[in-house]
N, C-alpha and C. Protein backbone atom coordinates (compact mmCIF):
# COMPACT_ATOMS: atom_id res chain seq x y z
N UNK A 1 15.72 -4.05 6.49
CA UNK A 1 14.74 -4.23 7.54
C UNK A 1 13.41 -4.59 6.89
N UNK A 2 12.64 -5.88 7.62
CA UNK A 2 11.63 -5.91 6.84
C UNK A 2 10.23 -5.89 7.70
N UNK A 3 9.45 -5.75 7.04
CA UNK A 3 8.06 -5.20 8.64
C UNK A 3 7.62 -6.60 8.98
N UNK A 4 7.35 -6.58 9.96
CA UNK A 4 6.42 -7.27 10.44
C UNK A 4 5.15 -7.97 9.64
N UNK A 5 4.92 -8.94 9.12
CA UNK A 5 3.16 -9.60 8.56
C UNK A 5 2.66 -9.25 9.75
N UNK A 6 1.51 -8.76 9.87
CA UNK A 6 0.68 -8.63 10.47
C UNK A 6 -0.45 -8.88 10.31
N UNK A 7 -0.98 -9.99 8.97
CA UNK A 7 -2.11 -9.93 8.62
C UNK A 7 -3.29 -10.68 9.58
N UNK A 8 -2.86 -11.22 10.45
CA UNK A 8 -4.04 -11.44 11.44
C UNK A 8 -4.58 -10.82 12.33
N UNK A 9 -4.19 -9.21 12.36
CA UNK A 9 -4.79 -8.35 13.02
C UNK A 9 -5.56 -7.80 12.25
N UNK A 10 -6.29 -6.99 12.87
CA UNK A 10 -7.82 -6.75 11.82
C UNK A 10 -7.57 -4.85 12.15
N UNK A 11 -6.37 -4.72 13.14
CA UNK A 11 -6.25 -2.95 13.92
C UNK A 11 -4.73 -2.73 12.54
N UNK A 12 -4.97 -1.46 12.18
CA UNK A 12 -4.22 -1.14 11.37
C UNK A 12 -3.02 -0.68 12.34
N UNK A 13 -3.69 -0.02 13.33
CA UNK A 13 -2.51 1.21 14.52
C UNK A 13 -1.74 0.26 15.34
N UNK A 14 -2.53 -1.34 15.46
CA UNK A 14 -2.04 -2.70 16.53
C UNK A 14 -0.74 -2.53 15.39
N UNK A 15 -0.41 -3.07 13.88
CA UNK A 15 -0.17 -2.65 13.07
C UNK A 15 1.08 -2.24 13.36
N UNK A 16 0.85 -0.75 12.88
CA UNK A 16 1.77 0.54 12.81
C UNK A 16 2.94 0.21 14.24
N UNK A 17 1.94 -0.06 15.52
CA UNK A 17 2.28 0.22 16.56
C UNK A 17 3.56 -1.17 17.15
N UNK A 18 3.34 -2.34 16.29
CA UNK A 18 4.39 -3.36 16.55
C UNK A 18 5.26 -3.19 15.83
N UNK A 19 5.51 -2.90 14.39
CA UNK A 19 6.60 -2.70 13.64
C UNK A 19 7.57 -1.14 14.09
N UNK A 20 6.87 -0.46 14.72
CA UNK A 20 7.64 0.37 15.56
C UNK A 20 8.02 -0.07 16.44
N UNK A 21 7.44 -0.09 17.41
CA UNK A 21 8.08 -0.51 18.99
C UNK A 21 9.15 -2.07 18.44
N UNK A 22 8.91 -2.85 17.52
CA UNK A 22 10.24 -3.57 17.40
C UNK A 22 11.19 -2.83 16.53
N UNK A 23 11.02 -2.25 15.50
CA UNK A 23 12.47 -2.10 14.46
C UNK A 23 12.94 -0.23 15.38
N UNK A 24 12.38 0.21 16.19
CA UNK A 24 12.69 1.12 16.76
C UNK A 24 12.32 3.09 15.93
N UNK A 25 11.76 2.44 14.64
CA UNK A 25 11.65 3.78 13.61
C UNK A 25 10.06 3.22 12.83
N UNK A 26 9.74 4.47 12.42
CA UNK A 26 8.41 4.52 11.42
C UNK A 26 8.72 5.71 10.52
N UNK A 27 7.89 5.11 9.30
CA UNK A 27 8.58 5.95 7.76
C UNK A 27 7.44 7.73 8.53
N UNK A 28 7.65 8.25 8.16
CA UNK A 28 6.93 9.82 7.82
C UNK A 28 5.63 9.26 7.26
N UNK A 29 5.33 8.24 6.33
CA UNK A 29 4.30 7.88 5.86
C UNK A 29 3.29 7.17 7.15
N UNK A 30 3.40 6.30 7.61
CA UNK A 30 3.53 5.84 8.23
C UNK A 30 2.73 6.20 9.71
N UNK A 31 3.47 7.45 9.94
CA UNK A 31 3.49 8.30 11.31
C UNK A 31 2.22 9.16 10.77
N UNK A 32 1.82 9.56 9.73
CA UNK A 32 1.30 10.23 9.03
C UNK A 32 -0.46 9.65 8.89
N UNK A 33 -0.16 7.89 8.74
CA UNK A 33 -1.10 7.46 8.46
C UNK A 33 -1.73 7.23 9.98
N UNK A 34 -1.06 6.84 11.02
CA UNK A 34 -1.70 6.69 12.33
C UNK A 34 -2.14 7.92 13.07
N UNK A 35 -2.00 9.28 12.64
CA UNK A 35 -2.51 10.03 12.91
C UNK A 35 -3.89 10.03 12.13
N UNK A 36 -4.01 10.02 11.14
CA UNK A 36 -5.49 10.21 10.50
C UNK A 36 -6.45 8.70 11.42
N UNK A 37 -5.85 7.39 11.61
CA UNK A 37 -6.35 6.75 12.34
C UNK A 37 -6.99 7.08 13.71
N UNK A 38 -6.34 8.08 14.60
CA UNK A 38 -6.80 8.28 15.58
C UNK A 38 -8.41 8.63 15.74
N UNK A 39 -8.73 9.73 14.82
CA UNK A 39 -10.00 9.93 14.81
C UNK A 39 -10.94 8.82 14.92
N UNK A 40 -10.73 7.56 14.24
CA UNK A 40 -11.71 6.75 14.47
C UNK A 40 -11.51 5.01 15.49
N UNK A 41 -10.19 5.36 16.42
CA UNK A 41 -9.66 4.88 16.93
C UNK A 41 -10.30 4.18 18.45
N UNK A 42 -10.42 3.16 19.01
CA UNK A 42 -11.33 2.67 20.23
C UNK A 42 -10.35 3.19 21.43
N UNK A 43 -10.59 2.60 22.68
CA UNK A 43 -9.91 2.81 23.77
C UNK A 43 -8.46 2.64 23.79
N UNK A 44 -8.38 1.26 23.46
CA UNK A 44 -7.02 0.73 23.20
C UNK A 44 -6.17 0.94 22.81
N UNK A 45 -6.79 1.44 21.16
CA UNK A 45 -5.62 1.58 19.68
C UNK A 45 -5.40 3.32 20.47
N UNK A 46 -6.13 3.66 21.28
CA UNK A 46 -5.35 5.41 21.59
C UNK A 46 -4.75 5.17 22.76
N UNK A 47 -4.72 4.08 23.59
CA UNK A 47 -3.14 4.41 24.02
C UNK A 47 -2.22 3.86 23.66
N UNK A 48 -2.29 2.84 22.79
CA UNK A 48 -1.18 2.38 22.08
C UNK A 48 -1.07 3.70 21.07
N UNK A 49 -1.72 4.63 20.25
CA UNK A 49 -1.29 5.67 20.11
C UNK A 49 -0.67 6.78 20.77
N UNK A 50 -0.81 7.19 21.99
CA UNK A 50 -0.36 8.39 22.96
C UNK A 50 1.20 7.88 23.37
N UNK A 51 0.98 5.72 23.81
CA UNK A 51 2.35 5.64 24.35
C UNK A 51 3.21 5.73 22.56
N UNK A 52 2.76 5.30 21.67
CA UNK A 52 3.94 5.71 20.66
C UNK A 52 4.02 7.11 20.30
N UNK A 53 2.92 8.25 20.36
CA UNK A 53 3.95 9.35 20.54
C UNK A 53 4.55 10.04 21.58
N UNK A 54 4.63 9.44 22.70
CA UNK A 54 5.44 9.44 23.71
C UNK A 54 6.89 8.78 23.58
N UNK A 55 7.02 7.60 23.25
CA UNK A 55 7.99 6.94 22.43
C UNK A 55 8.99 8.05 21.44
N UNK A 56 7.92 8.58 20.26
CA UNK A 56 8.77 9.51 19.27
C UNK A 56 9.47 10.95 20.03
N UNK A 57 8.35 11.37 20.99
CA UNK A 57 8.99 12.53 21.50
C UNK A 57 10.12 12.05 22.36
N UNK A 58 10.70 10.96 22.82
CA UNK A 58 11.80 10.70 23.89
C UNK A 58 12.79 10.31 22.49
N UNK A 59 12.18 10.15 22.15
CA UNK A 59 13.47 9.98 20.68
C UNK A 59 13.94 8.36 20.71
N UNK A 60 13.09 7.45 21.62
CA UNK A 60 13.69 5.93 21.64
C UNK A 60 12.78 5.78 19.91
N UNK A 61 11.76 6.21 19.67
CA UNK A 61 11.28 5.90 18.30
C UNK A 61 11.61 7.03 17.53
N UNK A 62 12.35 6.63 15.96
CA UNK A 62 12.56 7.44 15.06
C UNK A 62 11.78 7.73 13.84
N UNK A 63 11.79 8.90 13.78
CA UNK A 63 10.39 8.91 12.25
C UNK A 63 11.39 9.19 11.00
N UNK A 64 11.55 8.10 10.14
CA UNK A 64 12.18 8.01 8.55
C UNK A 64 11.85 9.10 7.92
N UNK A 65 12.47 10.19 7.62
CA UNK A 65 11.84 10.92 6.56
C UNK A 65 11.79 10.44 5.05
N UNK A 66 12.94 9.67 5.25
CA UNK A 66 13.01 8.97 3.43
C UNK A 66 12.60 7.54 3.76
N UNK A 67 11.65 7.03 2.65
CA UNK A 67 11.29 5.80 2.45
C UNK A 67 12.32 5.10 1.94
N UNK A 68 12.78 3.53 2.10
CA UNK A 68 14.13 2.95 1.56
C UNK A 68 13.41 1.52 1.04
């Protein structure tokens, strides 16, 4: 599986938040890093944060514990 380029977004969580919602999983790292994002996060990037941990808690998104 390979991520998404994303380099024309300038949102790290826009980011995080497409390579999840397509490959269906995010590493522990990952899940880890968009939480410390929230704190400095605008309107947007927090509900594209709330709906992906809404996503993880229904279990349609999976969190990797091992990096591959």
């Amino acid at each position: 599986m390979q991520a998404i380029d994303c380099g024309q977004f300038k949102s790290k969580v826009v980011e995080l938040y497409l390579n999840a919602t397509c490959f269906g999983v995010i590493s522990k790292s990952q899940f880890q890093e968009l939480t410390q994002l929230e704190s400095a996060a605008d309107m947007g990037e927090m509900k594209l944060i709330r709906y992906l941990n809404l996503l993880i808690e229904r279990r349609t998104i999976r969190i990797r514990r091992i990096a591959s």
